[in-house]
PDB file of N, CA and C in Angstrom:
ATOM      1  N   UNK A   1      37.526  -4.372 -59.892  1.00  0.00           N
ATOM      2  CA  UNK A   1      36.824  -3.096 -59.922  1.00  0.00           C
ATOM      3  C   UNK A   1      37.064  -2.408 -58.582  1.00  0.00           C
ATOM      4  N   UNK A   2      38.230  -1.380 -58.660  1.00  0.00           N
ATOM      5  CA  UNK A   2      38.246  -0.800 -57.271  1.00  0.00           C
ATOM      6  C   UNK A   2      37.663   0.454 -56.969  1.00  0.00           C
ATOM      7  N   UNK A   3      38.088   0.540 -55.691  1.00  0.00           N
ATOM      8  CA  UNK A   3      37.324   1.395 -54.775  1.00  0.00           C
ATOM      9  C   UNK A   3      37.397   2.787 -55.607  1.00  0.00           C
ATOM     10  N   UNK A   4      39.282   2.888 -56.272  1.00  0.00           N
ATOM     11  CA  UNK A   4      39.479   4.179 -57.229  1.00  0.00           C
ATOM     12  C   UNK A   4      38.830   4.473 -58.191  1.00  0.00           C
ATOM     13  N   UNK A   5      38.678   2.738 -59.444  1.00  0.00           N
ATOM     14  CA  UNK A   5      38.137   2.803 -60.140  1.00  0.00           C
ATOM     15  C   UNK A   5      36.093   3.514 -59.713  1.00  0.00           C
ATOM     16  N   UNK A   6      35.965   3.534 -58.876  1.00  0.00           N
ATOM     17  CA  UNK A   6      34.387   4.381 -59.038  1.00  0.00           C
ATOM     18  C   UNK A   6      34.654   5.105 -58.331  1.00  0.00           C
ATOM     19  N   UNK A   7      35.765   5.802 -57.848  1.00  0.00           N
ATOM     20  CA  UNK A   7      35.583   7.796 -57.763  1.00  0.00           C
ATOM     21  C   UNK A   7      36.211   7.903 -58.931  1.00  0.00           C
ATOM     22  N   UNK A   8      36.653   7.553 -59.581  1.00  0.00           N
ATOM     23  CA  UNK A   8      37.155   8.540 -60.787  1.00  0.00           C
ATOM     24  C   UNK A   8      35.499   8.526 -61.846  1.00  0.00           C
ATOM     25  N   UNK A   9      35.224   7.193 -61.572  1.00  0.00           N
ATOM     26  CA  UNK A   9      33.616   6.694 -62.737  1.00  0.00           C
ATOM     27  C   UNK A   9      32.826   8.307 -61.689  1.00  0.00           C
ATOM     28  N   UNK A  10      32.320   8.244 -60.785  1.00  0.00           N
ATOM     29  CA  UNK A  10      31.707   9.232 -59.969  1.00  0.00           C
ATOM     30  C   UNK A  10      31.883  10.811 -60.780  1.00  0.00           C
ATOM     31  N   UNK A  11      33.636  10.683 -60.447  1.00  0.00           N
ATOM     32  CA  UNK A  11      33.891  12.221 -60.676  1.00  0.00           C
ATOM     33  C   UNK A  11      33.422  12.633 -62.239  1.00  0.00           C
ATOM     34  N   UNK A  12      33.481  11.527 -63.269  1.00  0.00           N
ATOM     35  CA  UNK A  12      33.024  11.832 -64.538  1.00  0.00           C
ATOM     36  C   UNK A  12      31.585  11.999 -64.502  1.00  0.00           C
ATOM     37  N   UNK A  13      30.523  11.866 -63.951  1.00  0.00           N
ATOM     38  CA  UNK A  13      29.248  12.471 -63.664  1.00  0.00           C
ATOM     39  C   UNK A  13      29.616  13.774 -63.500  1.00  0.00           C
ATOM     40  N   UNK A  14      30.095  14.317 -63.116  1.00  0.00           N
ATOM     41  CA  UNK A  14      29.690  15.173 -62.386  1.00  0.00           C
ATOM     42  C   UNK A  14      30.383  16.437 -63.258  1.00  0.00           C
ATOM     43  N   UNK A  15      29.658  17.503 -63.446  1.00  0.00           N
ATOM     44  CA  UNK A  15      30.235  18.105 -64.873  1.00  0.00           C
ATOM     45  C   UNK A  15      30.748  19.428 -64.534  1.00  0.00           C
ATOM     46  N   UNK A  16      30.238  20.176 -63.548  1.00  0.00           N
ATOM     47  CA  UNK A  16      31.137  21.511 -63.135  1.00  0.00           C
ATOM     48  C   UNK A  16      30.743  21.443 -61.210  1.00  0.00           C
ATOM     49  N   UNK A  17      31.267  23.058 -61.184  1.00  0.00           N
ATOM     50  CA  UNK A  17      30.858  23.094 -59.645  1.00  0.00           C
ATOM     51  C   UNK A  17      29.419  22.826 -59.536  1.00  0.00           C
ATOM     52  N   UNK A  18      29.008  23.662 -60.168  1.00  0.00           N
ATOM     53  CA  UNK A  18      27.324  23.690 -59.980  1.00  0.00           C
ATOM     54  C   UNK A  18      26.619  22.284 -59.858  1.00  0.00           C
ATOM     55  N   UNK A  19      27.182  21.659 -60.770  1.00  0.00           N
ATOM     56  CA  UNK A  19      26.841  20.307 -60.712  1.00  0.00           C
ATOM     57  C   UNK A  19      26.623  19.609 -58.882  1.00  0.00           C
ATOM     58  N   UNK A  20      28.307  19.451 -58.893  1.00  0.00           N
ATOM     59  CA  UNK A  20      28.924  19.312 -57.469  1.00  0.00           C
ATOM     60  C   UNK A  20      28.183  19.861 -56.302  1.00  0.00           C
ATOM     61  N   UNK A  21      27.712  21.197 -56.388  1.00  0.00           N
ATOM     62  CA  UNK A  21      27.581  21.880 -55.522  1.00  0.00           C
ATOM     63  C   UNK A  21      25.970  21.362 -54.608  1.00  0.00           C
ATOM     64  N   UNK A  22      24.954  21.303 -56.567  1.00  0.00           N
ATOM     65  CA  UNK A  22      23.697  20.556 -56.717  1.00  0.00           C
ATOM     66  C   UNK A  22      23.533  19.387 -55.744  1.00  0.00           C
ATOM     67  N   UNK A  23      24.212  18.337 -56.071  1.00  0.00           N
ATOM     68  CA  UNK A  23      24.384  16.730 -56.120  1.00  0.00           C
ATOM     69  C   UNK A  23      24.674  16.475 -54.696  1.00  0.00           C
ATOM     70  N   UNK A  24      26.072  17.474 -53.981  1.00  0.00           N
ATOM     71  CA  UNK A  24      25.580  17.111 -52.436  1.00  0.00           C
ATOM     72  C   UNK A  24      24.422  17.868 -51.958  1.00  0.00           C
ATOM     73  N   UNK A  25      24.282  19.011 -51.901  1.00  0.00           N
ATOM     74  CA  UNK A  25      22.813  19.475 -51.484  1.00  0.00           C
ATOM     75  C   UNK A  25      21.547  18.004 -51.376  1.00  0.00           C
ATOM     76  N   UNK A  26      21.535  18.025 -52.363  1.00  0.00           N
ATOM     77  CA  UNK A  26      20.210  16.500 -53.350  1.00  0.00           C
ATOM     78  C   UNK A  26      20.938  15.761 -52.322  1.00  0.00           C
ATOM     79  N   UNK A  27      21.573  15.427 -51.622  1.00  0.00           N
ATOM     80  CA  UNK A  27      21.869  13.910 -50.817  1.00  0.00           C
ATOM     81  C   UNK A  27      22.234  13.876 -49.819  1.00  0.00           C
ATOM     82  N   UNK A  28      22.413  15.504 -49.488  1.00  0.00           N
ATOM     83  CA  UNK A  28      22.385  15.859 -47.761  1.00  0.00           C
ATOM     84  C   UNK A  28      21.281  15.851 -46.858  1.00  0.00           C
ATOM     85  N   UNK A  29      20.356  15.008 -47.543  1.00  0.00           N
ATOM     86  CA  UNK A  29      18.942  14.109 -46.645  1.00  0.00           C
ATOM     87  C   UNK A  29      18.662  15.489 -45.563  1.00  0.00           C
ATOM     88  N   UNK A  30      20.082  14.760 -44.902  1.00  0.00           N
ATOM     89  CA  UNK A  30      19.244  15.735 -42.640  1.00  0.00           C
ATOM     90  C   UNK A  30      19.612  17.063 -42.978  1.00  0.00           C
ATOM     91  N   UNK A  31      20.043  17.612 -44.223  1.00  0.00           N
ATOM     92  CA  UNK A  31      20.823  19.242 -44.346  1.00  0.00           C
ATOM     93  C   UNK A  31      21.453  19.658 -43.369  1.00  0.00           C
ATOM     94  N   UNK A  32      22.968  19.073 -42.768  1.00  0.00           N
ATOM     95  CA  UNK A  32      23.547  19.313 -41.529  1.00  0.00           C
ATOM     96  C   UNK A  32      24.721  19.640 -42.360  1.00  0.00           C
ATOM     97  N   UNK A  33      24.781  19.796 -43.302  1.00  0.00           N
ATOM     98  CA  UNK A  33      26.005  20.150 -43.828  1.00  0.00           C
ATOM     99  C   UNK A  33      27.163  19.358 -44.381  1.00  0.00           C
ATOM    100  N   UNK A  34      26.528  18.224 -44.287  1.00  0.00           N
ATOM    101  CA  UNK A  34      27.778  17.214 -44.504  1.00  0.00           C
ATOM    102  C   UNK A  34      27.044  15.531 -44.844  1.00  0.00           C
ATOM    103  N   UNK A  35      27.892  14.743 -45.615  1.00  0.00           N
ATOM    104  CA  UNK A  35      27.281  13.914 -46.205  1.00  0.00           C
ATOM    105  C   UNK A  35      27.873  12.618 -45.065  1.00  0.00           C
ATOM    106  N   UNK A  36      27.185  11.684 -44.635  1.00  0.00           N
ATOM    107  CA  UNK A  36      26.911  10.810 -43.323  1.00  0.00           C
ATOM    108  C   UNK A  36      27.208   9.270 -44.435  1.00  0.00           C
ATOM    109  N   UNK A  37      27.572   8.387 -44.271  1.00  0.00           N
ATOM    110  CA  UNK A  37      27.827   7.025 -45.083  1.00  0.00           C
ATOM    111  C   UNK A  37      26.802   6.673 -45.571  1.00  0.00           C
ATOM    112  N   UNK A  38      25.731   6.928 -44.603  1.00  0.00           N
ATOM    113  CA  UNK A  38      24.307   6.129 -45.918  1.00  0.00           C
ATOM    114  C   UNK A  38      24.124   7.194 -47.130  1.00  0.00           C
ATOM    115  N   UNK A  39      24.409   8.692 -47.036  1.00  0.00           N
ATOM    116  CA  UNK A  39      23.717   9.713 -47.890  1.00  0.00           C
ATOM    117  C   UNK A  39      24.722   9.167 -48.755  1.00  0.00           C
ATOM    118  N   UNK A  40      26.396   9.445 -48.404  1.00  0.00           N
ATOM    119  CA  UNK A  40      27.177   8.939 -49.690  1.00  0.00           C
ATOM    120  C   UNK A  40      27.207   7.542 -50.480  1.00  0.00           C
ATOM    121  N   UNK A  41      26.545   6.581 -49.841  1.00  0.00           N
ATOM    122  CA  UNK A  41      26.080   5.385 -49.901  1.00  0.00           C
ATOM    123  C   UNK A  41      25.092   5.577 -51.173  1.00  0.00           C
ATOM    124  N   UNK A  42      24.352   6.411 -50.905  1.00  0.00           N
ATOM    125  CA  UNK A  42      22.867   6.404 -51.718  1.00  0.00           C
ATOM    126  C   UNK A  42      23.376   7.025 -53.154  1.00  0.00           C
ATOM    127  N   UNK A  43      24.408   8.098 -53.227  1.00  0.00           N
ATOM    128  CA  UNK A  43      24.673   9.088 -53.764  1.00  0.00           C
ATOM    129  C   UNK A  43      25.609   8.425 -54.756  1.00  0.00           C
ATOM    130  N   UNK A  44      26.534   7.929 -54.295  1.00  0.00           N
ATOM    131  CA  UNK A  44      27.336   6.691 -55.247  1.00  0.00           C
ATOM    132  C   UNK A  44      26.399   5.440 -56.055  1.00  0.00           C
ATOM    133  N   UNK A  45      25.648   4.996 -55.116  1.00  0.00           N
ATOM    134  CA  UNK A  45      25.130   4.151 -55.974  1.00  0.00           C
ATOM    135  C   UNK A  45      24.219   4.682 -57.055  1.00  0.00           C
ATOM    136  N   UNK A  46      23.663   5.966 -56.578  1.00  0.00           N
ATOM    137  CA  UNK A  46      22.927   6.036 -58.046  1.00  0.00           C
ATOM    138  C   UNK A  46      23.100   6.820 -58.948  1.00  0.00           C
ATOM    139  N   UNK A  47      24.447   7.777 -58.569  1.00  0.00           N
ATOM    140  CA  UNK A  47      25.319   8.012 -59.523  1.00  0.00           C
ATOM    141  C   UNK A  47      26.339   6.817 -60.611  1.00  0.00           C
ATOM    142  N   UNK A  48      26.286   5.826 -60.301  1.00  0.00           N
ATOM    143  CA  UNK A  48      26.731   4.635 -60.475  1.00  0.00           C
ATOM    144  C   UNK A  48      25.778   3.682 -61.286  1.00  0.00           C
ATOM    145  N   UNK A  49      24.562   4.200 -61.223  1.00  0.00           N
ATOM    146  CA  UNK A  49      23.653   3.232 -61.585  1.00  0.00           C
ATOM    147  C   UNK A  49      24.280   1.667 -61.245  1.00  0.00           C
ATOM    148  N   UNK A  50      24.559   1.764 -59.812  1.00  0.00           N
ATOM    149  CA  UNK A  50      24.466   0.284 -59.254  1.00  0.00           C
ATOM    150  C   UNK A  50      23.429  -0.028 -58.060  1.00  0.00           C
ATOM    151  N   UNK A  51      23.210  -0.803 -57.751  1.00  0.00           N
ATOM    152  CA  UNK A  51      21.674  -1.629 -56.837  1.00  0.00           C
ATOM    153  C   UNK A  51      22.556  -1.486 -55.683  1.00  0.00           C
ATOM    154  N   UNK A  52      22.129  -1.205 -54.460  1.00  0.00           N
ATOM    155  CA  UNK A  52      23.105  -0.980 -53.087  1.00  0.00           C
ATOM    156  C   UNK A  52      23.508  -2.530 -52.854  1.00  0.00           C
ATOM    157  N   UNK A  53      22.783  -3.874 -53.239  1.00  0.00           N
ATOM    158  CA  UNK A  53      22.795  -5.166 -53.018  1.00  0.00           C
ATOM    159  C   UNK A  53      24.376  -5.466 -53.206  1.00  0.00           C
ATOM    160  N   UNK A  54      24.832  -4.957 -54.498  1.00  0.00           N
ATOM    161  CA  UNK A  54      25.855  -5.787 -55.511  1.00  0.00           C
ATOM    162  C   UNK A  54      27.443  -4.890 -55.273  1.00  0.00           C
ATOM    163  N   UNK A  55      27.327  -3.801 -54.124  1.00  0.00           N
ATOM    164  CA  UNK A  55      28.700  -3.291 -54.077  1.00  0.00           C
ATOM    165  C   UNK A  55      28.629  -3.255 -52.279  1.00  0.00           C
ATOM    166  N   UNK A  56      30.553  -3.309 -51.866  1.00  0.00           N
ATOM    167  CA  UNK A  56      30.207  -4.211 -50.738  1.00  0.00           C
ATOM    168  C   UNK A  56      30.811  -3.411 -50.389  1.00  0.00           C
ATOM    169  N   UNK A  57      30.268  -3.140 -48.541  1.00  0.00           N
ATOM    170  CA  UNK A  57      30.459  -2.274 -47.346  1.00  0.00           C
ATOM    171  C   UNK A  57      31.891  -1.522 -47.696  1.00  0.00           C
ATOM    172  N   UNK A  58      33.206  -2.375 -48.304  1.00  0.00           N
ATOM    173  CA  UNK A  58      34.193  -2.276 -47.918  1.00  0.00           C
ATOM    174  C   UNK A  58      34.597  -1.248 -49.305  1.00  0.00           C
ATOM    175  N   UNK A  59      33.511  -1.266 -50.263  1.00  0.00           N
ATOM    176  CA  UNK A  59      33.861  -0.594 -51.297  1.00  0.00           C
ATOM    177  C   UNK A  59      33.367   0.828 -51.112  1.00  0.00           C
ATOM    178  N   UNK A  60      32.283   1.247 -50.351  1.00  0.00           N
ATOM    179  CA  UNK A  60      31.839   2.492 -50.239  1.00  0.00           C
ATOM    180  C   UNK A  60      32.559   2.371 -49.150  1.00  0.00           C
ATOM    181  N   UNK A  61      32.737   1.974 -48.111  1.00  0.00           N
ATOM    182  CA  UNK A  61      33.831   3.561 -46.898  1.00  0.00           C
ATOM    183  C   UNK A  61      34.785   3.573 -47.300  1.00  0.00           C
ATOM    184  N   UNK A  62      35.713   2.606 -48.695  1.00  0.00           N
ATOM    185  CA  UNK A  62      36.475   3.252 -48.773  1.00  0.00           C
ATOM    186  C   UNK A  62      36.888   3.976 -50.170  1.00  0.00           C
ATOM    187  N   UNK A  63      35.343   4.833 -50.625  1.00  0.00           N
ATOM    188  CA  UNK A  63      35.394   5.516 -51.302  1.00  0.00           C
ATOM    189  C   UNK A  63      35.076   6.697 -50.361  1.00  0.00           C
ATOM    190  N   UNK A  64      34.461   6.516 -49.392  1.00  0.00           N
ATOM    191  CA  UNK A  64      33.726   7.405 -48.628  1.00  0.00           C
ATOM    192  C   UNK A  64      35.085   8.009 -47.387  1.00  0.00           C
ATOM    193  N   UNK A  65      35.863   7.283 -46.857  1.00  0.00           N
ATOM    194  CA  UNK A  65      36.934   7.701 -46.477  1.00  0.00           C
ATOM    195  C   UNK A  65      38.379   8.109 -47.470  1.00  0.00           C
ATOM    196  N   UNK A  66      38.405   8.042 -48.591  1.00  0.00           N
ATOM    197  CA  UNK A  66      39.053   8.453 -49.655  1.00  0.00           C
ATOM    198  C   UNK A  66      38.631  10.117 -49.457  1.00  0.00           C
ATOM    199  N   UNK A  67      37.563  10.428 -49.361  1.00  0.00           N
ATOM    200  CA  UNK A  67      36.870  11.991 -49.259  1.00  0.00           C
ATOM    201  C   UNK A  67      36.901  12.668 -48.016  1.00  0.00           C
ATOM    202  N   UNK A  68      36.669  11.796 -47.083  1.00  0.00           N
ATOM    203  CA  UNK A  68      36.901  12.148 -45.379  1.00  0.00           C
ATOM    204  C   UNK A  68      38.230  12.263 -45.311  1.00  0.00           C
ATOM    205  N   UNK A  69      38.412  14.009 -45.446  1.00  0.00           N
ATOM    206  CA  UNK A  69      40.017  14.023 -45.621  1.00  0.00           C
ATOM    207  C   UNK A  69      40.210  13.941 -43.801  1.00  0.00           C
ATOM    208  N   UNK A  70      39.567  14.747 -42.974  1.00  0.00           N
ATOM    209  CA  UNK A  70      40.029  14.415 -41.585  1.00  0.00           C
ATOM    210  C   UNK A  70      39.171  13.422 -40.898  1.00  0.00           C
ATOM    211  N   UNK A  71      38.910  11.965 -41.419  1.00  0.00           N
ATOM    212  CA  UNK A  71      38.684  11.003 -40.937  1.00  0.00           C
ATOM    213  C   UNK A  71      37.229  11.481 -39.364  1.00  0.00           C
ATOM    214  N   UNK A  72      36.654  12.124 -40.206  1.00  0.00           N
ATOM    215  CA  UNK A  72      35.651  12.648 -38.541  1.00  0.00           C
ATOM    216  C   UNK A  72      34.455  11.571 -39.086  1.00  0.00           C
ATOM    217  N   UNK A  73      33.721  11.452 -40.155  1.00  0.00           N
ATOM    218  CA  UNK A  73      32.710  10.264 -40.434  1.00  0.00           C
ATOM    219  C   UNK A  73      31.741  10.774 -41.146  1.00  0.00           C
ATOM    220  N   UNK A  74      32.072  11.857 -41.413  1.00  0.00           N
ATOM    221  CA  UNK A  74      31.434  12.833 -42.245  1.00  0.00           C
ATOM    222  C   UNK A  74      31.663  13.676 -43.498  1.00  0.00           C
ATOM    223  N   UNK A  75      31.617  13.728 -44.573  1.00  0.00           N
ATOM    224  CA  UNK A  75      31.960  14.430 -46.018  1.00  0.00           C
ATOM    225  C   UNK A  75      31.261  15.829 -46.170  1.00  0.00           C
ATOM    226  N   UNK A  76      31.960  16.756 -45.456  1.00  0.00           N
ATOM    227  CA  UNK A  76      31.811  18.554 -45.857  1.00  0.00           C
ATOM    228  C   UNK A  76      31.706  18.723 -47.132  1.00  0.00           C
ATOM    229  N   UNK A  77      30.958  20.100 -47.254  1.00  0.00           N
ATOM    230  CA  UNK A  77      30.981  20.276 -48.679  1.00  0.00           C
ATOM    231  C   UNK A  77      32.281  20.493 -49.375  1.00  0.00           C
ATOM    232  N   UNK A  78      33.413  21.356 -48.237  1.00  0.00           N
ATOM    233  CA  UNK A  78      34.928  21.638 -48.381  1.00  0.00           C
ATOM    234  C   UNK A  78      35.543  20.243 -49.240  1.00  0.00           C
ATOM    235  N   UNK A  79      34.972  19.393 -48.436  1.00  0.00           N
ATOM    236  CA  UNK A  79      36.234  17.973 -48.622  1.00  0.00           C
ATOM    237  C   UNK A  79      35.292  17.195 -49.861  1.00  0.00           C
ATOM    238  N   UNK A  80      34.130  17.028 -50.216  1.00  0.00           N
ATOM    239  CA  UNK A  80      33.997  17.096 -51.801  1.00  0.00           C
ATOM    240  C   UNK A  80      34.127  17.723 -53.223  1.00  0.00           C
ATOM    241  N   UNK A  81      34.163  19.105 -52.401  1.00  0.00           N
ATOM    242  CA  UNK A  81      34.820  19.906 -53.258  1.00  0.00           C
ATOM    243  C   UNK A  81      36.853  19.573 -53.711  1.00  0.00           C
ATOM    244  N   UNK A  82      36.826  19.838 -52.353  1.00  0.00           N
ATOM    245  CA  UNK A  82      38.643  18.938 -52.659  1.00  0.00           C
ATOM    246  C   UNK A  82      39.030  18.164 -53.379  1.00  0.00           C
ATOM    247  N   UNK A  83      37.868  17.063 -52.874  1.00  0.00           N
ATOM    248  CA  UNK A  83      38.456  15.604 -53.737  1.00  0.00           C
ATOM    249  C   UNK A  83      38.138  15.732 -55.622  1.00  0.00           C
ATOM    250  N   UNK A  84      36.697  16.741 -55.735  1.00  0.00           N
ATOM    251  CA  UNK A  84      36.455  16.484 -57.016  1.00  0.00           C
ATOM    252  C   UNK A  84      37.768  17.584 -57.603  1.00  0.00           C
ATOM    253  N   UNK A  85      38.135  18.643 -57.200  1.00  0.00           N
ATOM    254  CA  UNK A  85      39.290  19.686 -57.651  1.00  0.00           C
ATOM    255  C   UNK A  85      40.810  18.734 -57.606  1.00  0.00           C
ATOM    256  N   UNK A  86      41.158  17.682 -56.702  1.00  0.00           N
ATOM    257  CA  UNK A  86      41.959  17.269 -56.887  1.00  0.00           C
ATOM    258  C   UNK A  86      41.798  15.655 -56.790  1.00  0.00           C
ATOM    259  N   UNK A  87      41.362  14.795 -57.644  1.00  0.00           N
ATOM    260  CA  UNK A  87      41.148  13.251 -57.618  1.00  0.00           C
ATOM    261  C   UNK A  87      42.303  12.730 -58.980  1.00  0.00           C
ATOM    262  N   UNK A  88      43.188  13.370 -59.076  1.00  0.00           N
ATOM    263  CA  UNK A  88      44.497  12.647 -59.679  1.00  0.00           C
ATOM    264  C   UNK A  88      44.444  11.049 -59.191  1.00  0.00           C
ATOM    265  N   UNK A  89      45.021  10.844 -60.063  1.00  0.00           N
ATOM    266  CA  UNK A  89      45.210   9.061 -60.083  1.00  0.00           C
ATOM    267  C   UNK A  89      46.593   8.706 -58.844  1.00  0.00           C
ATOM    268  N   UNK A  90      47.054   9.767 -58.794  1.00  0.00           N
ATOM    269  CA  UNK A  90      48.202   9.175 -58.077  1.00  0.00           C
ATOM    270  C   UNK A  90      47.108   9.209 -56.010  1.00  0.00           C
ATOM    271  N   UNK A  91      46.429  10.469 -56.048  1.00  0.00           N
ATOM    272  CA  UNK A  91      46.525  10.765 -54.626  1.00  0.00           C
ATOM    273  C   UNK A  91      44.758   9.377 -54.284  1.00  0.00           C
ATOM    274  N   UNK A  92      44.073   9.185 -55.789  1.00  0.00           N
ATOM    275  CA  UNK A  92      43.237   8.072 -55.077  1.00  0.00           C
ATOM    276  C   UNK A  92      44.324   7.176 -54.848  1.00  0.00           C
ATOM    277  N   UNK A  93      45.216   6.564 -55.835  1.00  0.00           N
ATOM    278  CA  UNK A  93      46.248   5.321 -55.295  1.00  0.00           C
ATOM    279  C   UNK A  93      46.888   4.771 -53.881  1.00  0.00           C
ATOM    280  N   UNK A  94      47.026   6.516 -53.567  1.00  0.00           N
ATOM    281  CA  UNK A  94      47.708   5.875 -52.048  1.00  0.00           C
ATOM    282  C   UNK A  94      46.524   6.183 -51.280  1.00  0.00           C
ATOM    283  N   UNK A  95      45.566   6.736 -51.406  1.00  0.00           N
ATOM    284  CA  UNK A  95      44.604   6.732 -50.116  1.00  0.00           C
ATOM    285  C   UNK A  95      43.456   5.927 -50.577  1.00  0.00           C
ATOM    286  N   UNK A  96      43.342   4.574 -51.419  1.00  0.00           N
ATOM    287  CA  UNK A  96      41.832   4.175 -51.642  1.00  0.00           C
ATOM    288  C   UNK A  96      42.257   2.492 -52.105  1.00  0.00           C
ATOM    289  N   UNK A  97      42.478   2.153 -50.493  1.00  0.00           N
ATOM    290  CA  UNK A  97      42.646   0.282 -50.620  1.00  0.00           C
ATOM    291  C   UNK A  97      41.846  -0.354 -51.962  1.00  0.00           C
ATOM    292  N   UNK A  98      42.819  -1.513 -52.679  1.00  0.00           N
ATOM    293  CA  UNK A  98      41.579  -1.939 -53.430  1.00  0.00           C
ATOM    294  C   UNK A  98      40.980  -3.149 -52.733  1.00  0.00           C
ATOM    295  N   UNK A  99      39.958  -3.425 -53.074  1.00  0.00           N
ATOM    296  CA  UNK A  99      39.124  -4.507 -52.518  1.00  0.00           C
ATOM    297  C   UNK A  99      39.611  -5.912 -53.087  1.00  0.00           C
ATOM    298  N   UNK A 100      40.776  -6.541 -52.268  1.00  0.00           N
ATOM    299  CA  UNK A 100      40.946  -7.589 -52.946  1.00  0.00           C
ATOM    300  C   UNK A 100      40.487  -9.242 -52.211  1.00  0.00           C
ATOM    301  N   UNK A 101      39.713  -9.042 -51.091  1.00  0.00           N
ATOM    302  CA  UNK A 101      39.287 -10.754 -50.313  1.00  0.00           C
ATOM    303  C   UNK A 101      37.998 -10.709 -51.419  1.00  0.00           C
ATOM    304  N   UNK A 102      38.175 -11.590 -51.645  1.00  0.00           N
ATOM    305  CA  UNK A 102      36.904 -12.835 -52.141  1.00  0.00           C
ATOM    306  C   UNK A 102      35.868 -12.782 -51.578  1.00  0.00           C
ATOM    307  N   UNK A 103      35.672 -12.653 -50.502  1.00  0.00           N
ATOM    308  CA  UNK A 103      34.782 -12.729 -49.381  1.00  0.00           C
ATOM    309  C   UNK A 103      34.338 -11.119 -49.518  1.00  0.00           C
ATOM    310  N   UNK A 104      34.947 -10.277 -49.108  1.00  0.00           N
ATOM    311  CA  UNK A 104      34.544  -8.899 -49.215  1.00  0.00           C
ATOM    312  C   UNK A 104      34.056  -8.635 -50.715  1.00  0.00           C
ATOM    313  N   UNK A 105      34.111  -8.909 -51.557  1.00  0.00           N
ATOM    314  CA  UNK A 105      33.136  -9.179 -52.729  1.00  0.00           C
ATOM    315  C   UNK A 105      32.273  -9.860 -53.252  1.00  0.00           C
ATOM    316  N   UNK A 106      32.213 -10.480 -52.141  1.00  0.00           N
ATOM    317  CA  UNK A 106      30.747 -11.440 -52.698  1.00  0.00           C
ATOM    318  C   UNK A 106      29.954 -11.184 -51.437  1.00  0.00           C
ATOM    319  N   UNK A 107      30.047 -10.015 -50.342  1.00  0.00           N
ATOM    320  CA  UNK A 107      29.372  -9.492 -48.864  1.00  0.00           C
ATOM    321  C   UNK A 107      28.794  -8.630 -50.186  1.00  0.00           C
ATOM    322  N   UNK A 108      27.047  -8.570 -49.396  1.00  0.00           N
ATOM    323  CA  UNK A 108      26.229  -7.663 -49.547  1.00  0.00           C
ATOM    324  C   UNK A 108      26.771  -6.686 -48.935  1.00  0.00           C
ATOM    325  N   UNK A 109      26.350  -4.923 -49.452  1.00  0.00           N
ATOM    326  CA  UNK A 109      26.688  -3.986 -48.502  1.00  0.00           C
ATOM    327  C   UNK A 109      25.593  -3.959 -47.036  1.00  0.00           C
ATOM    328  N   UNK A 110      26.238  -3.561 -46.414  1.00  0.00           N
ATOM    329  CA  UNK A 110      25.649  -3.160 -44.767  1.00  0.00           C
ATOM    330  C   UNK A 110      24.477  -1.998 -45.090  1.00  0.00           C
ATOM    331  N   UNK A 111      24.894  -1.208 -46.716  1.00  0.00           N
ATOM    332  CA  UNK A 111      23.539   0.156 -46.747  1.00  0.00           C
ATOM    333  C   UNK A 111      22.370  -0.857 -47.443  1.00  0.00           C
ATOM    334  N   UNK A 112      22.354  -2.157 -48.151  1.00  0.00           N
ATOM    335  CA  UNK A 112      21.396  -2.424 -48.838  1.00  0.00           C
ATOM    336  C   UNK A 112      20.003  -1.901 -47.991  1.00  0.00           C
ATOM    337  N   UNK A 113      18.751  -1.957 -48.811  1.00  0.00           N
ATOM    338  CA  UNK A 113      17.640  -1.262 -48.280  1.00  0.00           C
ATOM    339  C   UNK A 113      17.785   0.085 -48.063  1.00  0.00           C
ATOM    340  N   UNK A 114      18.793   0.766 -47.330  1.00  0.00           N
ATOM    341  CA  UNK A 114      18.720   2.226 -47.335  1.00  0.00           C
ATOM    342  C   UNK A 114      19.084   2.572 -48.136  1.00  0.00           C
ATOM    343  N   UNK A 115      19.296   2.476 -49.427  1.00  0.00           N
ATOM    344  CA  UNK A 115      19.767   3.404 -50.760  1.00  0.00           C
ATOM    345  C   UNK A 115      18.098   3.577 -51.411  1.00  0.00           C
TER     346      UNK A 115
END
């Protein structure tokens, strides 16, 4: 179950702009404009209907850096908008490691409790 496989599961939530536009607003917590690893943390998992316990550190940043198109640590509304306008199968492939240690899947995430 990779990191691709749940932005593409993600992007199927999510049903137009408005939607999009809604959904980060709802999870931009500090309203600074931009979504911070725990907000996208929170935002995946319960778009996901998954428990923050059972998906691991290595699977959200690198869904969460899949979206951080300039790697600053932060998700603009620009660069969710991007990713949901362009999340082709080819451009998650080369930018969204899959999670393949043993170990990194059976690690609790680092957000458990804050989701």
């Amino acid at each position: 179950y990779s990191a691709a496989t749940k932005l593409v599961e993600l992007h199927a939530h999510i049903d137009s702009k408005r939607d999009l536009k809604r959904l980060f607003a709802e999870y931009d917590v500090n309203k600074d404009g931009a979504l911070n690893e725990q907000e996208f943390a929170a935002l995946l998992c319960d778009k996901l209907d998954v428990d923050s316990r059972i998906i691991t550190y290595h699977e959200i940043a690198a869904c969460f850096n899949t979206i951080d198109e300039n790697d600053d640590g932060a998700i603009t509304y620009d660069e969710f908008k991007l990713w949901w306008n362009d999340w082709g199968r080819k451009r998650l492939h080369r930018r969204v490691p899959r999670t393949s240690s043993a170990a990194d899947d059976s690690r609790t995430s680092a957000f458990s409790g804050m989701v």
